[in-house]
Protein backbone atom coordinates (compact mmCIF):
# COMPACT_ATOMS: atom_id res chain seq x y z
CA UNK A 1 8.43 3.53 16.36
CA UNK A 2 5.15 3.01 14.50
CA UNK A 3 3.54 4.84 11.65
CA UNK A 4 0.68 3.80 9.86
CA UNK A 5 -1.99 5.60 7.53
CA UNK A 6 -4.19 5.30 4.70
CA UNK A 7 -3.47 5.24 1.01
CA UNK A 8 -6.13 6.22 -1.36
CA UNK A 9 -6.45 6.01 -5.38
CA UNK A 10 -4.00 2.98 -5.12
CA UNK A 11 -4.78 0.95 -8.63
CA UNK A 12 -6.36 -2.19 -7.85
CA UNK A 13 -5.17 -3.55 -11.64
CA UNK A 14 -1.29 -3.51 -10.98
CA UNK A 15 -1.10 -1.07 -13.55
CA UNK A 16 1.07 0.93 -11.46
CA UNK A 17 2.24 1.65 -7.74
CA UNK A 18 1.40 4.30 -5.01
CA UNK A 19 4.34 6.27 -3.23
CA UNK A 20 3.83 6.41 0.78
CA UNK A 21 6.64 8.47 2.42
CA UNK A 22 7.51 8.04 5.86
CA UNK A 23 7.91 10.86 8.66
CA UNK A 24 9.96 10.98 10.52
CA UNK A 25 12.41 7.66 8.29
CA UNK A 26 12.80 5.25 10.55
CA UNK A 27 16.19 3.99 11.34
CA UNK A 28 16.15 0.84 9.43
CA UNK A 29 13.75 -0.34 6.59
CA UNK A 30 10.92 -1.50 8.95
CA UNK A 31 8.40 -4.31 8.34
CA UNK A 32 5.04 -3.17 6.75
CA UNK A 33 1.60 -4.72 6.44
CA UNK A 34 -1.25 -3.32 4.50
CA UNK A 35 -4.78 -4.54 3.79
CA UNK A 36 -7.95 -3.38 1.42
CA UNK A 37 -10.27 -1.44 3.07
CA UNK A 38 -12.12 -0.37 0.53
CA UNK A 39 -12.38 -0.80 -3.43
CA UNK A 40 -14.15 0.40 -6.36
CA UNK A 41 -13.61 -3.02 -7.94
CA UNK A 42 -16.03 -6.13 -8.29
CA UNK A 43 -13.09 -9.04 -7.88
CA UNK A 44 -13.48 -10.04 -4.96
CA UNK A 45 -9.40 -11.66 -5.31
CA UNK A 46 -6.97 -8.42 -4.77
CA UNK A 47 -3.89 -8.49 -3.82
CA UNK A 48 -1.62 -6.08 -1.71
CA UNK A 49 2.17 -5.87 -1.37
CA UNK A 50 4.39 -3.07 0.30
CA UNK A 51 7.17 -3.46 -1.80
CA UNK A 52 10.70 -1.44 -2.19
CA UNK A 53 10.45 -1.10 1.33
CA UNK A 54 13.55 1.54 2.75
CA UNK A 55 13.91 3.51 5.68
CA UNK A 56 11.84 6.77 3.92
CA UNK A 57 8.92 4.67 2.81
CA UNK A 58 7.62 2.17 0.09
CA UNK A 59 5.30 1.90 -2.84
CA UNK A 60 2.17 -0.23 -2.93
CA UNK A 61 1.15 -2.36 -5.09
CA UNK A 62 -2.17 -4.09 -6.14
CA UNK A 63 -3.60 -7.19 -8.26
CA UNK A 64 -6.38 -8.59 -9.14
CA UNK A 65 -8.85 -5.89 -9.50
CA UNK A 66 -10.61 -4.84 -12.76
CA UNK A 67 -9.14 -2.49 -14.80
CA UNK A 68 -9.06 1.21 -13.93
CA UNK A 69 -10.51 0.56 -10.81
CA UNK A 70 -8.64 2.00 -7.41
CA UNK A 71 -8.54 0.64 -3.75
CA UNK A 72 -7.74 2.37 -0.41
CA UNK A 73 -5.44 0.80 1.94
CA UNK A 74 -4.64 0.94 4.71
CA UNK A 75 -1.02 0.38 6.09
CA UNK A 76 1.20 -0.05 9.25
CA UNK A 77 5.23 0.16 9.44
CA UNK A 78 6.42 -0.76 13.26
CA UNK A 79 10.12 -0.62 14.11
């Protein structure tokens, strides 16, 4: 199974995390990859992780932007 999407408002100045749910869960925690697409941030050095990866979804998490600045990402899970 594969899910991916898009992930908006995601703070580019690990300040915090974004929530992405999955549906339908998948089965087992599945890999994930995720990349900028867009930012609102001049560093031109951020950062993307799926992290706390389970079988219901994961958070996102970003470094290296300025502060109070947001990215959009995009993400894929494939299981």
């Amino acid at each position: 199974m594969i899910q991916s999407g898009i992930q908006t408002g995601v703070p580019a100045d690990g300040s915090g995390t974004s929530p992405v749910s999955f549906s339908p869960t998948f089965s087992s925690a599945p890999p994930v990859v995720c990349t900028v697409t867009s930012s609102s941030s001049t560093s031109s050095a951020i950062s993307v992780q799926a992290i706390d990866v389970t079988t219901s979804g994961f958070s996102i998490y970003c470094t290296g932007g300025q502060p109070s600045t947001t990215v959009s990402v995009n993400w894929i899970a494939n299981l």
